[in-house]
C-alpha atoms as a PDB file:
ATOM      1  CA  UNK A   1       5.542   8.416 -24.649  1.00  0.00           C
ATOM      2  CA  UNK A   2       9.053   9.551 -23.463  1.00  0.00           C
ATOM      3  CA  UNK A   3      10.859  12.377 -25.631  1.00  0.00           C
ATOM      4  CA  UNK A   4      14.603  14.340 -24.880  1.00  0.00           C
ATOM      5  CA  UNK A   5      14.155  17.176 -26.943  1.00  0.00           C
ATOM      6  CA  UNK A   6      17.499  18.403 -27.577  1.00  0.00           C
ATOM      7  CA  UNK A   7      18.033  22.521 -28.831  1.00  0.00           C
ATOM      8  CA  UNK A   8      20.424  22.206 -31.616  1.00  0.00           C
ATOM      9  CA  UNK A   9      22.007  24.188 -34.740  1.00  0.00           C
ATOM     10  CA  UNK A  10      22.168  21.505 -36.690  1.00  0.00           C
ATOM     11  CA  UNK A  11      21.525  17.340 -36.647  1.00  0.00           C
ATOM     12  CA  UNK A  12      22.034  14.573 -38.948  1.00  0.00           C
ATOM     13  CA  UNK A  13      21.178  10.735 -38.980  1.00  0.00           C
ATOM     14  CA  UNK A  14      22.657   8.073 -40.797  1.00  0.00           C
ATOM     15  CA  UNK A  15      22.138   4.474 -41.823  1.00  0.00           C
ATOM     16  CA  UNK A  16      24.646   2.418 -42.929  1.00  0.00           C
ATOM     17  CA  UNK A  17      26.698   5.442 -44.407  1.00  0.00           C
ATOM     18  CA  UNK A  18      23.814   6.947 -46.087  1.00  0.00           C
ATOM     19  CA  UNK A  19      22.558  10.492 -44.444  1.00  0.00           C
ATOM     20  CA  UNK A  20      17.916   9.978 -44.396  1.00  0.00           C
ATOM     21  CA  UNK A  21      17.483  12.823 -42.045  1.00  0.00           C
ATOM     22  CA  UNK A  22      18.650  16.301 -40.574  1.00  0.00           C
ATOM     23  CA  UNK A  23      17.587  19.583 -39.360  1.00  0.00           C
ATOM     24  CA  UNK A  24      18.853  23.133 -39.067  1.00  0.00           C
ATOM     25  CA  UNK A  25      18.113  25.233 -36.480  1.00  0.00           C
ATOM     26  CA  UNK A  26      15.887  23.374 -34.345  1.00  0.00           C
ATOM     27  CA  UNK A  27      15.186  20.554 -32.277  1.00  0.00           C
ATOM     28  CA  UNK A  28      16.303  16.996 -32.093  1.00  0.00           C
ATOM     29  CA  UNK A  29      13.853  14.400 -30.538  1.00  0.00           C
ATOM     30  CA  UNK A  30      14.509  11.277 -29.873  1.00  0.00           C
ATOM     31  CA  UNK A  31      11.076   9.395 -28.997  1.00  0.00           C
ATOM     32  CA  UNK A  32      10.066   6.153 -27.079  1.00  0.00           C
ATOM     33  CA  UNK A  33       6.691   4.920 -26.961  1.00  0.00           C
ATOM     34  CA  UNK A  34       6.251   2.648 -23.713  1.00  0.00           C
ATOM     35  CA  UNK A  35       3.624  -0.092 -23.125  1.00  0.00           C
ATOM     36  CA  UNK A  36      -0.324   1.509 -22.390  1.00  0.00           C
ATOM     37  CA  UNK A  37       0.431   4.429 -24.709  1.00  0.00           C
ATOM     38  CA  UNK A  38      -2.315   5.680 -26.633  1.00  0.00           C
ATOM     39  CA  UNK A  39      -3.204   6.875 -30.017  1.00  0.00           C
ATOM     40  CA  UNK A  40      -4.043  10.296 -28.514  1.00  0.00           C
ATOM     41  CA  UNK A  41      -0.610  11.090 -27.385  1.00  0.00           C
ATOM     42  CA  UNK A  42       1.515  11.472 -30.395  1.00  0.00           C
ATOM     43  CA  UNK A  43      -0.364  15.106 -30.875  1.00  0.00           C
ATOM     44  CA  UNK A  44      -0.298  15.777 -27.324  1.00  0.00           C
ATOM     45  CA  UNK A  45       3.663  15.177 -27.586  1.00  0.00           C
ATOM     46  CA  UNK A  46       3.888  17.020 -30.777  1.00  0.00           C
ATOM     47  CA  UNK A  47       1.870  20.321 -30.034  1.00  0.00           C
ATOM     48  CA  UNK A  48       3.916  20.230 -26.443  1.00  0.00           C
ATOM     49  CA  UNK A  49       7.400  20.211 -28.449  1.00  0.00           C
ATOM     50  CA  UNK A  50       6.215  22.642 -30.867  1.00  0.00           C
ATOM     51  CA  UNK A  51       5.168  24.931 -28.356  1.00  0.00           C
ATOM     52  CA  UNK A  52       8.070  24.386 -25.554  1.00  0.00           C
ATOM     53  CA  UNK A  53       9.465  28.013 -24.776  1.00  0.00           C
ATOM     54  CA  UNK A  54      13.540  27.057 -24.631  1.00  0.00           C
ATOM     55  CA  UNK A  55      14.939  28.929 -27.550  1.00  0.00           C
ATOM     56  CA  UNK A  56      16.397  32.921 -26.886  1.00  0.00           C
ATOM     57  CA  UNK A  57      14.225  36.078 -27.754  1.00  0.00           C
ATOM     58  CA  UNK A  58      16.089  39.291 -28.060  1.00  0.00           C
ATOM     59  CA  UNK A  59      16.700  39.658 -24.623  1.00  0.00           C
ATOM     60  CA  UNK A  60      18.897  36.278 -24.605  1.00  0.00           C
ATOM     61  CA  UNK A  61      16.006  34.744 -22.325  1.00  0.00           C
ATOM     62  CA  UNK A  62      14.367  30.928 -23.224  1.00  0.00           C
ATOM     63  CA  UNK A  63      10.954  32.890 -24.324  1.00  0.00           C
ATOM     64  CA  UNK A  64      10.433  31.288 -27.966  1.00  0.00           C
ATOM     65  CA  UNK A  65       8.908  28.319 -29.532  1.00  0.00           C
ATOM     66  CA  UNK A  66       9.985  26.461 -31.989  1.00  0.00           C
ATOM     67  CA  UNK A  67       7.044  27.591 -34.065  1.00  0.00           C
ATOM     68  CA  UNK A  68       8.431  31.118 -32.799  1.00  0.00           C
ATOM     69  CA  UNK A  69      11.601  31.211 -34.707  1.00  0.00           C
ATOM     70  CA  UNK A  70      10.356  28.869 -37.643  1.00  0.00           C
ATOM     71  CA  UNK A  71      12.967  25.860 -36.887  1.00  0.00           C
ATOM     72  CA  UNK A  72      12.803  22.062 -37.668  1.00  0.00           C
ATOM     73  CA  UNK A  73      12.867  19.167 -36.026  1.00  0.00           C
ATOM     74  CA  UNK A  74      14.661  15.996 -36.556  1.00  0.00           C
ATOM     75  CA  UNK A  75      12.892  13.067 -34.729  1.00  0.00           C
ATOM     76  CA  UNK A  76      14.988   9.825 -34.045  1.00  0.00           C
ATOM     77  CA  UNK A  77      13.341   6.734 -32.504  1.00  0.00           C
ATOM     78  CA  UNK A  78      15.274   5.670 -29.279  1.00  0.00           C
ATOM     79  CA  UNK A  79      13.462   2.882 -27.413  1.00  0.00           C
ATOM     80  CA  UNK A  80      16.560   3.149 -24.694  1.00  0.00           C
ATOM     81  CA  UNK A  81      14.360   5.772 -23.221  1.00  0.00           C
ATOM     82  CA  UNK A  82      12.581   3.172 -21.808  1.00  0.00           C
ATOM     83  CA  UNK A  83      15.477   1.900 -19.956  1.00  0.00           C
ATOM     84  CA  UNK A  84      14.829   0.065 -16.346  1.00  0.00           C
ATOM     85  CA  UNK A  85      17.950   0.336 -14.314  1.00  0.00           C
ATOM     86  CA  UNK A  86      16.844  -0.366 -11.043  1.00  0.00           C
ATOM     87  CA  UNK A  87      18.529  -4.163 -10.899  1.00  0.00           C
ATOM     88  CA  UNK A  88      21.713  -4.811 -11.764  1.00  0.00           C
ATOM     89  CA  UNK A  89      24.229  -3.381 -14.093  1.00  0.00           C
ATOM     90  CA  UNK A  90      22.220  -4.287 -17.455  1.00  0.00           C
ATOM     91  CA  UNK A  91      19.253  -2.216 -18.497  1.00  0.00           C
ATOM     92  CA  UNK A  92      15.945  -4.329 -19.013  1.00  0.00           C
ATOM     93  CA  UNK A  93      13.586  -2.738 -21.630  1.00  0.00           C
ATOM     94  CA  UNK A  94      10.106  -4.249 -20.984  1.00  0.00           C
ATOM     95  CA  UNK A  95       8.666  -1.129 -20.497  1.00  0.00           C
ATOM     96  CA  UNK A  96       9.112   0.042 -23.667  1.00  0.00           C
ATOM     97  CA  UNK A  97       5.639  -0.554 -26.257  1.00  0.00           C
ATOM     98  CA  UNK A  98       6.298  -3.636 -28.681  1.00  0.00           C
ATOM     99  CA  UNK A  99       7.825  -2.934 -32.041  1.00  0.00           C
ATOM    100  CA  UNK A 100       4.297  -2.830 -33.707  1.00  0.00           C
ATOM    101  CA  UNK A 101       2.717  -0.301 -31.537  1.00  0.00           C
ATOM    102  CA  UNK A 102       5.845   1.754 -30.921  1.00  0.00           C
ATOM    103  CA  UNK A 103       6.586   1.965 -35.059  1.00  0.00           C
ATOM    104  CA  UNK A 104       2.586   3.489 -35.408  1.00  0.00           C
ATOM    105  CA  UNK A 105       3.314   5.534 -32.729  1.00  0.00           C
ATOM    106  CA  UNK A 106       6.583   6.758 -34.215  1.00  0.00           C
ATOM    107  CA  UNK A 107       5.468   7.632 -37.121  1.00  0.00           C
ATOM    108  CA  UNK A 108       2.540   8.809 -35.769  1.00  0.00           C
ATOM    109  CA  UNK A 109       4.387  11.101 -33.615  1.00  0.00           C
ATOM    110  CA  UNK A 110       6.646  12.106 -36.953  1.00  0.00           C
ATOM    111  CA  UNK A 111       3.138  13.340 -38.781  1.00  0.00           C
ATOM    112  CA  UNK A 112       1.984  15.197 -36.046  1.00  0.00           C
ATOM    113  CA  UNK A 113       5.574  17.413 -36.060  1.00  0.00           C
ATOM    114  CA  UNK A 114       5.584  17.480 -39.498  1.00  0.00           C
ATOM    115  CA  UNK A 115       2.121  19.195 -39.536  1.00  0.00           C
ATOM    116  CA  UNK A 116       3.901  22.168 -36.943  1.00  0.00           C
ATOM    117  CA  UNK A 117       7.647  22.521 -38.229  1.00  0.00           C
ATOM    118  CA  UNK A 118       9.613  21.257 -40.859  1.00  0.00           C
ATOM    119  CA  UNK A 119      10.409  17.741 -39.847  1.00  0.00           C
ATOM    120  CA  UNK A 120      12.676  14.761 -40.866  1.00  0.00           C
ATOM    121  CA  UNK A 121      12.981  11.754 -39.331  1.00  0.00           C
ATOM    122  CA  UNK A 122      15.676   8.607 -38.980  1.00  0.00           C
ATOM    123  CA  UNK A 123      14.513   4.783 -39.794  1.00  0.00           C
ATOM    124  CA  UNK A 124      12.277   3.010 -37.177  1.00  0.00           C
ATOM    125  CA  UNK A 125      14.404  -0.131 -35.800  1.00  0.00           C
ATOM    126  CA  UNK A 126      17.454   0.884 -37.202  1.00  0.00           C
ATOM    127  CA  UNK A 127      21.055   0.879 -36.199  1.00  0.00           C
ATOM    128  CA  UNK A 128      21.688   4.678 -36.527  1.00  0.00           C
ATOM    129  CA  UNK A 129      24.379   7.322 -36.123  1.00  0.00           C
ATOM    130  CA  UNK A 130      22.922  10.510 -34.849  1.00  0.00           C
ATOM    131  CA  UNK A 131      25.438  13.617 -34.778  1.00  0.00           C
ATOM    132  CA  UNK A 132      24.471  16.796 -33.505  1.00  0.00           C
ATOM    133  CA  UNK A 133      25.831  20.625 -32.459  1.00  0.00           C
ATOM    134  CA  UNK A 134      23.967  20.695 -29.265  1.00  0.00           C
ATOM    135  CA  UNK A 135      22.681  24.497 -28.737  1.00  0.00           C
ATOM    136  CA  UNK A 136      23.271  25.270 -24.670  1.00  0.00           C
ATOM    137  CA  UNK A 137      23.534  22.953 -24.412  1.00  0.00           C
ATOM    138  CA  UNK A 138      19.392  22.921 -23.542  1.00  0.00           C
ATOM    139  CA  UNK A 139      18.144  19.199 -23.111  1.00  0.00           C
ATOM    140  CA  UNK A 140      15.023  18.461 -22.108  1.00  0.00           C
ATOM    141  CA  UNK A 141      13.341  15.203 -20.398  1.00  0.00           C
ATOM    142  CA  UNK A 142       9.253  14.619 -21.114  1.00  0.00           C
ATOM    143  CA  UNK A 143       7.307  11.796 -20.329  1.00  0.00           C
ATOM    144  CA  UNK A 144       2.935  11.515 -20.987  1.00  0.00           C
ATOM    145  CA  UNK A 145       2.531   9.893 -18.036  1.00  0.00           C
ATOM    146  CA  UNK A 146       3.931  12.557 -15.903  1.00  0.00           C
END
């Protein structure tokens, strides 16, 4: 799976006008799963996240957690992640897990957060409008496979 976990002070989705998800103080994570992922790595993913040391302690150092300071996490399905663009000018996205398997995983993914931090999520498929107040800014790139 492919996350950018994004440090933010605030995030909001939208779907056609309506707002289904946000977060406070937090993270924003916009997911991919890609073809060959497995069941296991949603957790892995999750607990990683949860755990990643880039929010300030009292020193103004990236030494907390996200479980550190109590934050939430707003997690956004993005299967662009999975973006080839190694021929030509338009991105090919065959690397990305079909819409079955990535939606499981998704959600999947969304569960395990929600068992660590407050979590919302957007809609799965989607045409979305995320907004955010990027904290930083601190963005962060992970793959499972790397």
């Amino acid at each position: 799976m492919r996350a950018l976990i994004q440090r933010v002070t605030s995030a909001q989705v939208h779907v056609d006008g309506d707002l289904i998800g946000e977060c406070a103080a937090g993270v924003l994570v916009l997911v991919c799963a890609m073809q060959g992922d497995t069941d296991d790595q949603p957790a892995k993913l999750a607990a990683k996240i949860a755990k990643l040391r880039i929010f300030k302690d009292d020193d103004g150092r990236m030494n907390r957690s996200l479980l550190d300071i109590s934050g939430q996490a707003l997690v956004v399905s993005q299967f662009t992640l999975a973006a080839d663009t190694s021929r030509g000018n338009r991105p090919g996205f065959s690397a990305a897990a079909s819409p079955e398997d990535g939606n499981r995983l998704y959600e999947s993914f969304a569960t395990e957060m929600g068992a660590l931090v407050p979590t919302q999520t957007g809609q799965f498929g989607a045409d979305m409008a995320v907004s955010l107040v990027n904290d930083g800014p601190v963005t962060i790139w992970m793959d499972t496979d790397a």
